[in-house]
Protein backbone atom coordinates (compact mmCIF):
# COMPACT_ATOMS: atom_id res chain seq x y z
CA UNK A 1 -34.11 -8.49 35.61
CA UNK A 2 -30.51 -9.19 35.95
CA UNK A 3 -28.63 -8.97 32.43
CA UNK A 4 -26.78 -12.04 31.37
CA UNK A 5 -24.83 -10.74 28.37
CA UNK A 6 -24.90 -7.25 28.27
CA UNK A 7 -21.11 -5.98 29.71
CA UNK A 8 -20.23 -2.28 30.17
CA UNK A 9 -20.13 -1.93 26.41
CA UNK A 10 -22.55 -4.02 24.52
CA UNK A 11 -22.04 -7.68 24.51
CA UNK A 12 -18.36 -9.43 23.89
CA UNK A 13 -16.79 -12.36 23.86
CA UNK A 14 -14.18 -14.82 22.45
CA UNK A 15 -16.05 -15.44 18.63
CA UNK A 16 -17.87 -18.52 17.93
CA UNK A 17 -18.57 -19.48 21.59
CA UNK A 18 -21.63 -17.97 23.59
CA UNK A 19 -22.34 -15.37 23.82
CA UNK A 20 -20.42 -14.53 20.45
CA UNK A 21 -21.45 -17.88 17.97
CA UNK A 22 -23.68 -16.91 14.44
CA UNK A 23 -27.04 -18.93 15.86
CA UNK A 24 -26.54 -16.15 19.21
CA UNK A 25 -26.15 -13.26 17.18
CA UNK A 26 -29.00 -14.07 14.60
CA UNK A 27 -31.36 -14.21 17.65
CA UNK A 28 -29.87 -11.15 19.10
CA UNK A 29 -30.27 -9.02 15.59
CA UNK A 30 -34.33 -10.59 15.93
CA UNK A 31 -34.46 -9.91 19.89
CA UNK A 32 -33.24 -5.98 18.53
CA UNK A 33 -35.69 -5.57 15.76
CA UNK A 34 -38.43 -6.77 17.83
CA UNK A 35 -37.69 -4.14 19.92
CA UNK A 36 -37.61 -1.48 17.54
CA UNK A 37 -40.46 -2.68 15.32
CA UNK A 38 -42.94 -2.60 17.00
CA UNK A 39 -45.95 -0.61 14.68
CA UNK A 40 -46.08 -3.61 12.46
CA UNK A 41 -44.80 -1.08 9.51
CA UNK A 42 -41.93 -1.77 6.69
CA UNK A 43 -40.30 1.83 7.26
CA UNK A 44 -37.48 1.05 9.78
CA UNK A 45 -33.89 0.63 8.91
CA UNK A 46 -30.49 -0.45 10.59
CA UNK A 47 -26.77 0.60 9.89
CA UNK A 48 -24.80 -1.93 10.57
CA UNK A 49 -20.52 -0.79 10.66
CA UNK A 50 -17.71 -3.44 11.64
CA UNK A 51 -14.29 -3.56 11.86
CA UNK A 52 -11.48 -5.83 10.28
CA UNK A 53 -12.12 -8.67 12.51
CA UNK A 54 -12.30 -12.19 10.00
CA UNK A 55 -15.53 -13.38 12.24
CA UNK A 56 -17.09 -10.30 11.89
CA UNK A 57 -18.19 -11.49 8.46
CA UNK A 58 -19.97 -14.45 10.17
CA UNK A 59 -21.59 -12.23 12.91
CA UNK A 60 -22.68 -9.56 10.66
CA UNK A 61 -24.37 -11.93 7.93
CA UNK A 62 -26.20 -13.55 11.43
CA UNK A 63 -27.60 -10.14 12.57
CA UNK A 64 -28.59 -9.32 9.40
CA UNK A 65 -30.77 -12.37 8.82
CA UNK A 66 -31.88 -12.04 12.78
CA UNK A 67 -33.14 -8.29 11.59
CA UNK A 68 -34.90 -8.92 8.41
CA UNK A 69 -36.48 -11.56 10.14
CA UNK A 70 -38.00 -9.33 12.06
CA UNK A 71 -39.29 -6.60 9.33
CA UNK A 72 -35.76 -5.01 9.77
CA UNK A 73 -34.35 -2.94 6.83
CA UNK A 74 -30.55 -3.20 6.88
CA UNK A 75 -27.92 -1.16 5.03
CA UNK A 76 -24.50 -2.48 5.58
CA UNK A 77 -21.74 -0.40 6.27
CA UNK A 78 -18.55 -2.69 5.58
CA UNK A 79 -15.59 -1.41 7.92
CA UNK A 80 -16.07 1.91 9.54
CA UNK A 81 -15.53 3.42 12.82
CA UNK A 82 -17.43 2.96 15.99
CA UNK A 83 -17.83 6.52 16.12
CA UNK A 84 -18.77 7.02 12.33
CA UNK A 85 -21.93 3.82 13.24
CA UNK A 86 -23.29 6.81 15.84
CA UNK A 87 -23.18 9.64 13.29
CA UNK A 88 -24.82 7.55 10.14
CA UNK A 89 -27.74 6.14 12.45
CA UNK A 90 -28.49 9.72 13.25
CA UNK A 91 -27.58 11.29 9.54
CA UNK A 92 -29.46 8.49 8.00
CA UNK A 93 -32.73 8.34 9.93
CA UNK A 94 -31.82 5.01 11.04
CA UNK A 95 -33.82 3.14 14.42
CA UNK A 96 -30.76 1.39 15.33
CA UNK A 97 -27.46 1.67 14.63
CA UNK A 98 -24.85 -1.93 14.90
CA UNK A 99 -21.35 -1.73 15.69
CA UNK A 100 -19.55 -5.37 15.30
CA UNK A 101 -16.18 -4.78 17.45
CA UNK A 102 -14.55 -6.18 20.64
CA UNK A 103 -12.25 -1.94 20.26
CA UNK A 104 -9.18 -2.88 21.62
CA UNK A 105 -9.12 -6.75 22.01
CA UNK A 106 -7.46 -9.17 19.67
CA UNK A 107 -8.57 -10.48 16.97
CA UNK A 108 -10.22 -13.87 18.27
CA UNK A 109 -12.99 -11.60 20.51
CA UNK A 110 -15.92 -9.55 19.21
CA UNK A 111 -18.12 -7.94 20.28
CA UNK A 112 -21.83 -5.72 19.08
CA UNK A 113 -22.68 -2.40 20.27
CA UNK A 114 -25.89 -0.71 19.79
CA UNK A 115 -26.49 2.83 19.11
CA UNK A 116 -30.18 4.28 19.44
CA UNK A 117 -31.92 6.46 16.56
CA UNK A 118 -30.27 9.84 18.09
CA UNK A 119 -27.02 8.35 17.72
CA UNK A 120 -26.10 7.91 21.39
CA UNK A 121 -25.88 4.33 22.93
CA UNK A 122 -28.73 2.23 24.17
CA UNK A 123 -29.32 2.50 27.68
CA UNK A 124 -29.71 0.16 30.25
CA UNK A 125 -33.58 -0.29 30.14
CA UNK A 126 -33.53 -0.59 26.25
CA UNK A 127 -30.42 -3.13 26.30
CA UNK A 128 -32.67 -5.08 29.20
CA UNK A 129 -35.84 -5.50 27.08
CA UNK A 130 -34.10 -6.59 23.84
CA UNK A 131 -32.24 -9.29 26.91
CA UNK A 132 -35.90 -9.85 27.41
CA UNK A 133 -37.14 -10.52 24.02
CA UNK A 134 -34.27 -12.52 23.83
CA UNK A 135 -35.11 -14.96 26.83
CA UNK A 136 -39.06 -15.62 24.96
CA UNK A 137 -40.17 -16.51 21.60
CA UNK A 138 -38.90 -13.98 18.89
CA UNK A 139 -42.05 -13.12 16.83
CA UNK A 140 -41.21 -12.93 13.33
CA UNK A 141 -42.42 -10.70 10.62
CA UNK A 142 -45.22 -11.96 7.93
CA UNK A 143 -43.30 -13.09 4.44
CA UNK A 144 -44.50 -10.32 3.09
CA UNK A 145 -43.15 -8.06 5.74
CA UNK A 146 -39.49 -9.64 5.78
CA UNK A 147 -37.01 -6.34 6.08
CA UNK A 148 -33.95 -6.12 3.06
CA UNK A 149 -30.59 -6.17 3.09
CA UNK A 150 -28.08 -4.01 0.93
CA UNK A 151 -24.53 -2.59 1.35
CA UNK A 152 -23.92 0.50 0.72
CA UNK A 153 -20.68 2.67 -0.24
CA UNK A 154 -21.09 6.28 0.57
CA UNK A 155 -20.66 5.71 4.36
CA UNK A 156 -17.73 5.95 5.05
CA UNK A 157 -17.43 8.90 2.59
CA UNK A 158 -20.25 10.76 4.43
CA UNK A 159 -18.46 10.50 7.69
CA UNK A 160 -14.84 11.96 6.51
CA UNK A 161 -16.69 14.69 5.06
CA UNK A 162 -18.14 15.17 8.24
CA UNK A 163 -15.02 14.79 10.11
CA UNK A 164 -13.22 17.23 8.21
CA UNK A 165 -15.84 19.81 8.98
CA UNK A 166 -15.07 19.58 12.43
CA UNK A 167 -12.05 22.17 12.48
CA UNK A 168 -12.41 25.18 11.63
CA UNK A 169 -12.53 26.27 7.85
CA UNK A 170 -9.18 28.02 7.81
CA UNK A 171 -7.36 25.45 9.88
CA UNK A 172 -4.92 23.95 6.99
CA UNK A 173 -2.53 21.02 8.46
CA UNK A 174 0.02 22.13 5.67
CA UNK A 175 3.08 21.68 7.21
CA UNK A 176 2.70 19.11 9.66
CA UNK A 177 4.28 15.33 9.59
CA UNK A 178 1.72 13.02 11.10
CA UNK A 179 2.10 9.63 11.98
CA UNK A 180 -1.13 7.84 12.22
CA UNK A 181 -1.35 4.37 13.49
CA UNK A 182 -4.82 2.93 12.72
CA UNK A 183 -4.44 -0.75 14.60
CA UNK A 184 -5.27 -2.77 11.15
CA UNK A 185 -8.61 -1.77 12.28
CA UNK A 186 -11.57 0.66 11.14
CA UNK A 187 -9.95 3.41 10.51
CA UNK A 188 -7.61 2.06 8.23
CA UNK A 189 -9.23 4.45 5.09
CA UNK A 190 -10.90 6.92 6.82
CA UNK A 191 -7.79 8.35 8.73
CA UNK A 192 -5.12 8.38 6.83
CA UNK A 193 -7.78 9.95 3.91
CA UNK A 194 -8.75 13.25 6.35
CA UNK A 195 -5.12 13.78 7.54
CA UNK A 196 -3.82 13.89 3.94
CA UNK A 197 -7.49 16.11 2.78
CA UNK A 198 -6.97 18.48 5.48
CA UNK A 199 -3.26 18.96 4.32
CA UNK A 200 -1.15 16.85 6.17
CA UNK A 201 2.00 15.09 5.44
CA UNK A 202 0.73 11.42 6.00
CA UNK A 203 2.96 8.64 7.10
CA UNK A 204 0.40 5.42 7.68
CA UNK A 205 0.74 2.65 9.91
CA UNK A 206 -1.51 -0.32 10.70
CA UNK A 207 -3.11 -0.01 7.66
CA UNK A 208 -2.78 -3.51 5.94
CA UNK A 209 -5.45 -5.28 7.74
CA UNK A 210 -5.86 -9.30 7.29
CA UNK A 211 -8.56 -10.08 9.82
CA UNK A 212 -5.88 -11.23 12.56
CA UNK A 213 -4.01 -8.82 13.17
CA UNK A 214 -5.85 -6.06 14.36
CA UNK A 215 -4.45 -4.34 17.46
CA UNK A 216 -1.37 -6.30 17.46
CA UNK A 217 1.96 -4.87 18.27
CA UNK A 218 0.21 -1.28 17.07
CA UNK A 219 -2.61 1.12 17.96
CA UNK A 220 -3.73 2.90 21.38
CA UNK A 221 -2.41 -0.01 23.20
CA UNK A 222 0.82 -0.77 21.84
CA UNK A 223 2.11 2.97 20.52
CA UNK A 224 5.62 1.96 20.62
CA UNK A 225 5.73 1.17 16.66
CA UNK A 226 4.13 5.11 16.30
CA UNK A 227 6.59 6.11 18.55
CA UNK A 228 9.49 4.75 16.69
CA UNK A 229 7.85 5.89 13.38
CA UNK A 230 7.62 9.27 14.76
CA UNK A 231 11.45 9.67 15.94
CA UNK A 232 12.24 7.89 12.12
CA UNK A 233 10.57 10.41 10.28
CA UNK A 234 10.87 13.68 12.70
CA UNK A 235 7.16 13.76 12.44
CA UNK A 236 5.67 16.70 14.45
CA UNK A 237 3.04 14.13 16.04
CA UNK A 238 1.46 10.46 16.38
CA UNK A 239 -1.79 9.71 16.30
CA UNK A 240 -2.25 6.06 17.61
CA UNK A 241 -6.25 5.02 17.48
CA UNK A 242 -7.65 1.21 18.74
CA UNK A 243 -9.68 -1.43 16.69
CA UNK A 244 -12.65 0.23 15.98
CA UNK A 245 -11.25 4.15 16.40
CA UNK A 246 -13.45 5.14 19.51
CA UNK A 247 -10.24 6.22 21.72
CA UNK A 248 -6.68 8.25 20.79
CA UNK A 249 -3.07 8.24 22.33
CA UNK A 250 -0.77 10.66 21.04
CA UNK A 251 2.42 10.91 20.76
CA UNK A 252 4.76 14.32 20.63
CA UNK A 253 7.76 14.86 18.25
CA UNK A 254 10.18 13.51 20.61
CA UNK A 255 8.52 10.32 20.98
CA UNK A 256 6.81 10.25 24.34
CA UNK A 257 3.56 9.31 25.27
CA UNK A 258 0.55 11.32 26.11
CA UNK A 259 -3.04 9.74 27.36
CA UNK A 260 -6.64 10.77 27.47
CA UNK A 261 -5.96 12.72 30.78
CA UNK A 262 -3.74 14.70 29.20
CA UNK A 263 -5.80 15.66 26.08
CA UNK A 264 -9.09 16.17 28.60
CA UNK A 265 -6.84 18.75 30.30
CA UNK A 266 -5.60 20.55 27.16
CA UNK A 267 -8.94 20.93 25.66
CA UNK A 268 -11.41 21.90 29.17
CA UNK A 269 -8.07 24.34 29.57
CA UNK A 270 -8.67 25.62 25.89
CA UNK A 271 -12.37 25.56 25.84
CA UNK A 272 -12.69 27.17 29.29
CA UNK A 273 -10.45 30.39 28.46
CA UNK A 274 -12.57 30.37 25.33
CA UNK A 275 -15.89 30.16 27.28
CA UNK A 276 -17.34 27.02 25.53
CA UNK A 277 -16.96 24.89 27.98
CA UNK A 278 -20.35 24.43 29.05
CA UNK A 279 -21.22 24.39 33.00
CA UNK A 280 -17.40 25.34 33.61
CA UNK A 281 -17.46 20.83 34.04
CA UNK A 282 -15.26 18.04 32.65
CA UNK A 283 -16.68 14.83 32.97
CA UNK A 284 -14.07 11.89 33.31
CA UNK A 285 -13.70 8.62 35.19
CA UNK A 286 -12.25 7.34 38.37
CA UNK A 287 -9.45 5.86 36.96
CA UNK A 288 -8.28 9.45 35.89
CA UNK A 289 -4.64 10.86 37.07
CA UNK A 290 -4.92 13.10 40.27
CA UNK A 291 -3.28 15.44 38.40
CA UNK A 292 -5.99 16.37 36.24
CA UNK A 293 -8.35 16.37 38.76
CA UNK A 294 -5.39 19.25 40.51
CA UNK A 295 -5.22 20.60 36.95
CA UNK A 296 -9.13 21.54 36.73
CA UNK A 297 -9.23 22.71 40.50
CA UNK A 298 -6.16 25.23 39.72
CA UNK A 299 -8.28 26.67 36.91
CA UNK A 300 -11.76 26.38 38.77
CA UNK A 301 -12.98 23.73 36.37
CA UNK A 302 -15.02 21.36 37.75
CA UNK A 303 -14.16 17.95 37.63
CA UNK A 304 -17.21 15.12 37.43
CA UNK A 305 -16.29 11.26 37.98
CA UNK A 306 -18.24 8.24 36.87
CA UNK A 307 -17.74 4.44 36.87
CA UNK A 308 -15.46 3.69 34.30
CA UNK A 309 -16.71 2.75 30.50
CA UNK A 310 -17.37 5.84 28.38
CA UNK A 311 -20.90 5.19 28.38
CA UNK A 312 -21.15 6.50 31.67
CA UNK A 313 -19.64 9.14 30.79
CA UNK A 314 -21.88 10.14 28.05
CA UNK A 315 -24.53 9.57 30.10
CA UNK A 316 -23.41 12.04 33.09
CA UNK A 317 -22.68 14.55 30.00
CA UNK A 318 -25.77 14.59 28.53
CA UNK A 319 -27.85 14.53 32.54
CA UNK A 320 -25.81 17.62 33.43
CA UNK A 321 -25.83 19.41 29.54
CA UNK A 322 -21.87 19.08 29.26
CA UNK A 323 -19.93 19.27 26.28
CA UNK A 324 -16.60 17.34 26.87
CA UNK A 325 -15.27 14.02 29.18
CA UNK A 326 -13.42 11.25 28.47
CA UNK A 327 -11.27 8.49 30.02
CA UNK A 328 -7.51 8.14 30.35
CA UNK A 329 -7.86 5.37 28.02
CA UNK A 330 -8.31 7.94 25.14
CA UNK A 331 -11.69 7.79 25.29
CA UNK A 332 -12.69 11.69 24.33
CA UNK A 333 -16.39 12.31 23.86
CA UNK A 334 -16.74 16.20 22.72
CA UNK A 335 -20.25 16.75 22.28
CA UNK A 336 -20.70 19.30 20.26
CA UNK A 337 -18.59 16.97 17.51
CA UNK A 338 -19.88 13.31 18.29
CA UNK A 339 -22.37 11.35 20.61
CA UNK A 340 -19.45 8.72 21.40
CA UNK A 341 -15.94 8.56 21.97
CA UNK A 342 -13.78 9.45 18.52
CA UNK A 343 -10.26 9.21 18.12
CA UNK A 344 -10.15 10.79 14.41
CA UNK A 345 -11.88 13.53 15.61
CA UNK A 346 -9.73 14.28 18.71
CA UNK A 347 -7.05 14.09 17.08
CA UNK A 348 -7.83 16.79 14.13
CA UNK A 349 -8.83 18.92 17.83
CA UNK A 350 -5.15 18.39 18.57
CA UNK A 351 -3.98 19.27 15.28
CA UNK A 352 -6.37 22.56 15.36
CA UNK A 353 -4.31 23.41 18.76
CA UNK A 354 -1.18 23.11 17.39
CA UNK A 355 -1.83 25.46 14.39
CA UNK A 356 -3.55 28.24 15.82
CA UNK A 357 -1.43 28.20 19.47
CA UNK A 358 1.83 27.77 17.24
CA UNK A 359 3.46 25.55 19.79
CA UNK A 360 4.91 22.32 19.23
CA UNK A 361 3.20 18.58 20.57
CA UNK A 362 5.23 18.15 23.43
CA UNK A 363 3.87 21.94 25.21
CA UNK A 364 0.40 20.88 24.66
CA UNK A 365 0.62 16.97 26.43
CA UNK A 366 2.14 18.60 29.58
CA UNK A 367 -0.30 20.10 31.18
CA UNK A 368 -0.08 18.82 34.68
CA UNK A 369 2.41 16.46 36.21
CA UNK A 370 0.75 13.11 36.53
CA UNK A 371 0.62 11.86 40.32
CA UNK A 372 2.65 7.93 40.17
CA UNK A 373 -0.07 5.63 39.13
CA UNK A 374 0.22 1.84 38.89
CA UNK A 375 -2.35 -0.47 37.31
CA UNK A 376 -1.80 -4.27 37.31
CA UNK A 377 -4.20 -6.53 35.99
CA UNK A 378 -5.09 -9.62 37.35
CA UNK A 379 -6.69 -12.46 35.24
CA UNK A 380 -9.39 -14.97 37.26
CA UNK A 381 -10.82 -18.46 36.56
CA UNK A 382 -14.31 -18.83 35.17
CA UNK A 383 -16.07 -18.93 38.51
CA UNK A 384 -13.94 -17.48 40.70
CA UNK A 385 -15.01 -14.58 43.26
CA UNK A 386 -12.00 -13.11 43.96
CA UNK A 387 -13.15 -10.20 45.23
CA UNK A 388 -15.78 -11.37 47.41
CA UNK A 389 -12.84 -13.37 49.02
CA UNK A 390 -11.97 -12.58 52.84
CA UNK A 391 -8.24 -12.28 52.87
CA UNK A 392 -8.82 -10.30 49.60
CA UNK A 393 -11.07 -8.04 51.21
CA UNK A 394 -8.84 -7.97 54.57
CA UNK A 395 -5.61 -7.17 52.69
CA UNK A 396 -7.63 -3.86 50.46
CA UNK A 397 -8.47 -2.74 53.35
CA UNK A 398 -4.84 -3.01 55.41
CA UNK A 399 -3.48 -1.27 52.31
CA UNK A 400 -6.23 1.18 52.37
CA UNK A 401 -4.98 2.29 55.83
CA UNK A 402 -1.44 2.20 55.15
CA UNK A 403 -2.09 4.68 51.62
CA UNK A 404 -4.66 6.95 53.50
CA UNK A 405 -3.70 10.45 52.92
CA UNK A 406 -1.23 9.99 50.69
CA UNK A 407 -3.19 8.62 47.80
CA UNK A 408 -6.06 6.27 46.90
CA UNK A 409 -6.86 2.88 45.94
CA UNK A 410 -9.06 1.61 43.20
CA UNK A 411 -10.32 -1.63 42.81
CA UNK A 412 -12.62 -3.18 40.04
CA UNK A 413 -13.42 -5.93 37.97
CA UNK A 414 -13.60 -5.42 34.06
CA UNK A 415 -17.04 -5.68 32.57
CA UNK A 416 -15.07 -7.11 29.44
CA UNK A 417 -12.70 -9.40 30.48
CA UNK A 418 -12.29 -11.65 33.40
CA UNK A 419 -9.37 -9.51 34.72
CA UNK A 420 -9.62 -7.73 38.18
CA UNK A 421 -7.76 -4.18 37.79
CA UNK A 422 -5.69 -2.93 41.01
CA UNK A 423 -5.00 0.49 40.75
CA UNK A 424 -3.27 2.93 43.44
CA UNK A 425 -2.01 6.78 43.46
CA UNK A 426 0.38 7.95 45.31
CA UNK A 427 3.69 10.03 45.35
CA UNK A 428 5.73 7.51 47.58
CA UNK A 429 6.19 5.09 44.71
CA UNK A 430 7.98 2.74 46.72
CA UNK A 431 4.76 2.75 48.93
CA UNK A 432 2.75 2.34 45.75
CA UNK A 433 4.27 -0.72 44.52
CA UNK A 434 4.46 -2.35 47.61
CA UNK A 435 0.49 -1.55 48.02
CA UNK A 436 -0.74 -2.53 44.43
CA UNK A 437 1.92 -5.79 44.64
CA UNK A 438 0.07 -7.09 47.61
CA UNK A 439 -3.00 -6.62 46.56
CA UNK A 440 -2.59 -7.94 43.11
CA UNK A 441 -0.96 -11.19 44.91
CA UNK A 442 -3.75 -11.49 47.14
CA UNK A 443 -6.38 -11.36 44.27
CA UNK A 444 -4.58 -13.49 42.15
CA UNK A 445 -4.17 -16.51 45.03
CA UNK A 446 -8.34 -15.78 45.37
CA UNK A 447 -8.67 -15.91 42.01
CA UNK A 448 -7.51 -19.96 41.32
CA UNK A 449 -10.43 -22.81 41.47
């Protein structure tokens, strides 16, 4: 069955139009208790997190009457992180666990992700029988079998306990000057509470969420504000986390930035020497730098790619028993810590490293010299095929030829946006613009109705 609204990380979209309007989502929180009810008895629960997005009040009031419809009992979260959803549905014996969060979008998108009762994701088979029970007639439960509803306030609580447990017990962060940028998103509380718990000298940003302005001009994907904050206060790092505080970018004392890649390679470096790093593997995506992949072979780590989403990557992690992978997004999934990406958490790893190796921000985000890389995106009209497109399939492969051993060419369309990404390696950057730029033009002149 082909999925309709199921992307590469749950289901998004703009709010208030399909797939993201309240009458959608009350159906979808039915279609998802259906599925996990399905004994008949009044013993199942949800979690159900968000972050600061204003229509995630409208969506999450939607799912929960979709779920209690359905026998569903739901405890409600208020703003957490993504990451923090995975550990309570676990920690609290919960069937399903509800993220409401488009991550690193703006404010006007949302989006739901699911997370099964061992705390991981839903896979694709689950995800395509709720899309099932979502195409038929949604049984609902008896009146006297309707599910309840409650918030509760010890969850966030719960999970920056837990977070804090996650470095070792003599770690301290005494000392240290951290910037944290938290995106006016869900980690607003929770991160700036563990830094300053664990001992850290706490300057906040992004913290004064409104419901609009999540993500904008801050976070992951706009670290220039950290960086400035950092150089302002001679803070000894920044810690720059998206929406809903699944990925991390840092940034060193001097200001510049450092990406997933880089933080993948400091920690399979640090966990290999230390002989935790299980099957001697690091699992990342192909959109990661060269480098790294030069970085791991150098050291006789083995490097695993998947498609890109970080779901993929959890899923090659846990097929092949490995403990860490990531994206150069700052997506870092360490198992033995978390069943998703988590930005808080990778970043009080970082911290750890900087304590017990002594060395400063900037020594630990160098580990390899990135190979040029150039990403442009390229936005498409509802309906469009771009890629399907002759002269766009003629011209990727002419600039295939012309790159062939010297680099490589990536092309894909975003399962979250309708953007087509154009991506190219190679140490001839003059070569590498001119191959991305025609490509991207190409796409772009496919990509008009």
């Amino acid at each position: 069955m082909t999925r309709k609204i199921f992307g590469t990380d749950g289901i998004r979209g703009t709010a208030n139009t399909y797939p993201m309007t309240a009458e959608n989502a009350l159906r979808i929180g039915a279609a998802a208790g259906r599925h996990f009810r399905h004994d008949g008895s009044n013993g199942h629960r949800v979690v159900i997190g968000k972050d600061t997005r204003r229509s995630g009040y409208m969506i999450e009031n939607a799912l929960t009457a979709g779920l209690t419809s359905t026998g569903m009992n739901v405890l409600l979260l208020g703003p957490v992180p993504t990451p923090a959803v995975g550990f309570l549905t676990r920690s609290m014996r919960a069937d399903l666990g509800i993220m409401i969060s488009a991550s690193h979008n703006p404010h006007h998108d949302n989006g739901i992700k699911f997370f099964g009762p061992d705390g991981f994701k839903l896979n694709d088979a689950a995800e395509a029988d709720i899309e099932r029970i979502l195409g038929g007639e949604i049984e609902p439960a008896q009146p006297d079998n309707i599910g309840k509803a409650k918030r509760i306030e010890q969850g966030e609580g719960r999970y920056v306990e837990y977070a804090k447990t996650t470095i070792p017990r003599a770690v301290r962060l005494s000392g240290l000057k951290v910037v944290v940028d938290c995106a006016n998103g869900a980690a607003y509380r929770a991160a700036p509470d563990v830094l300053w718990e664990l001992g850290a000298e706490v300057i906040p940003l992004g913290v004064a969420p409104n419901g609009y302005n999540i993500n904008r001009d801050c976070g992951s994907t706009c670290p220039g504000a950290a960086a400035a904050a950092v150089r302002e206060h001679g803070a000894d790092l920044g810690i720059c986390l998206d929406g809903d505080a699944d990925r991390i970018i840092l940034i060193d004392e001097t200001g510049a930035v450092a990406d997933g890649d880089q933080l993948m390679a400091l920690f399979a470096g640090l966990w290999a020497e230390a002989g935790r790093l299980r099957e001697n593997t690091l699992v990342t995506t192909v959109m990661s730098n060269l480098g790294l992949e030069r970085f791991c072979e150098a050291r006789g780590i083995t490097l695993a790619r998947t498609n890109v989403g970080d779901r993929y990557v959890v899923e090659r992690m846990r097929d092949g028993g490995f403990n860490l992978g990531g994206e150069q997004s700052g997506h870092i999934v360490m198992m033995d810590y978390a069943t998703t990406g988590d930005g808080l958490i990778a970043g009080l790893q970082f911290l750890a490293a900087m304590v017990t190796t002594g060395q400063p921000a900037s020594a630990l985000t160098r580990s390899f010299e990135p190979v040029p890389q150039l990403l442009e995106n390229v936005r498409f009209e509802a309906g469009a095929e771009p890629l399907a497109a002759a002269p766009v399939q003629e011209t990727i492969a002419a600039q295939e030829r012309r790159i062939d051993g010297k680099g490589r060419i990536l092309i894909r369309k975003s399962g979250t946006e309708p953007l087509i990404r154009v991506m190219a390696e190679c140490e001839d950057e003059p070569l590498l613009q001119d191959v991305v730029g025609s490509i991207a033009e190409a796409v772009r002149s496919a990509g008009r109705n």
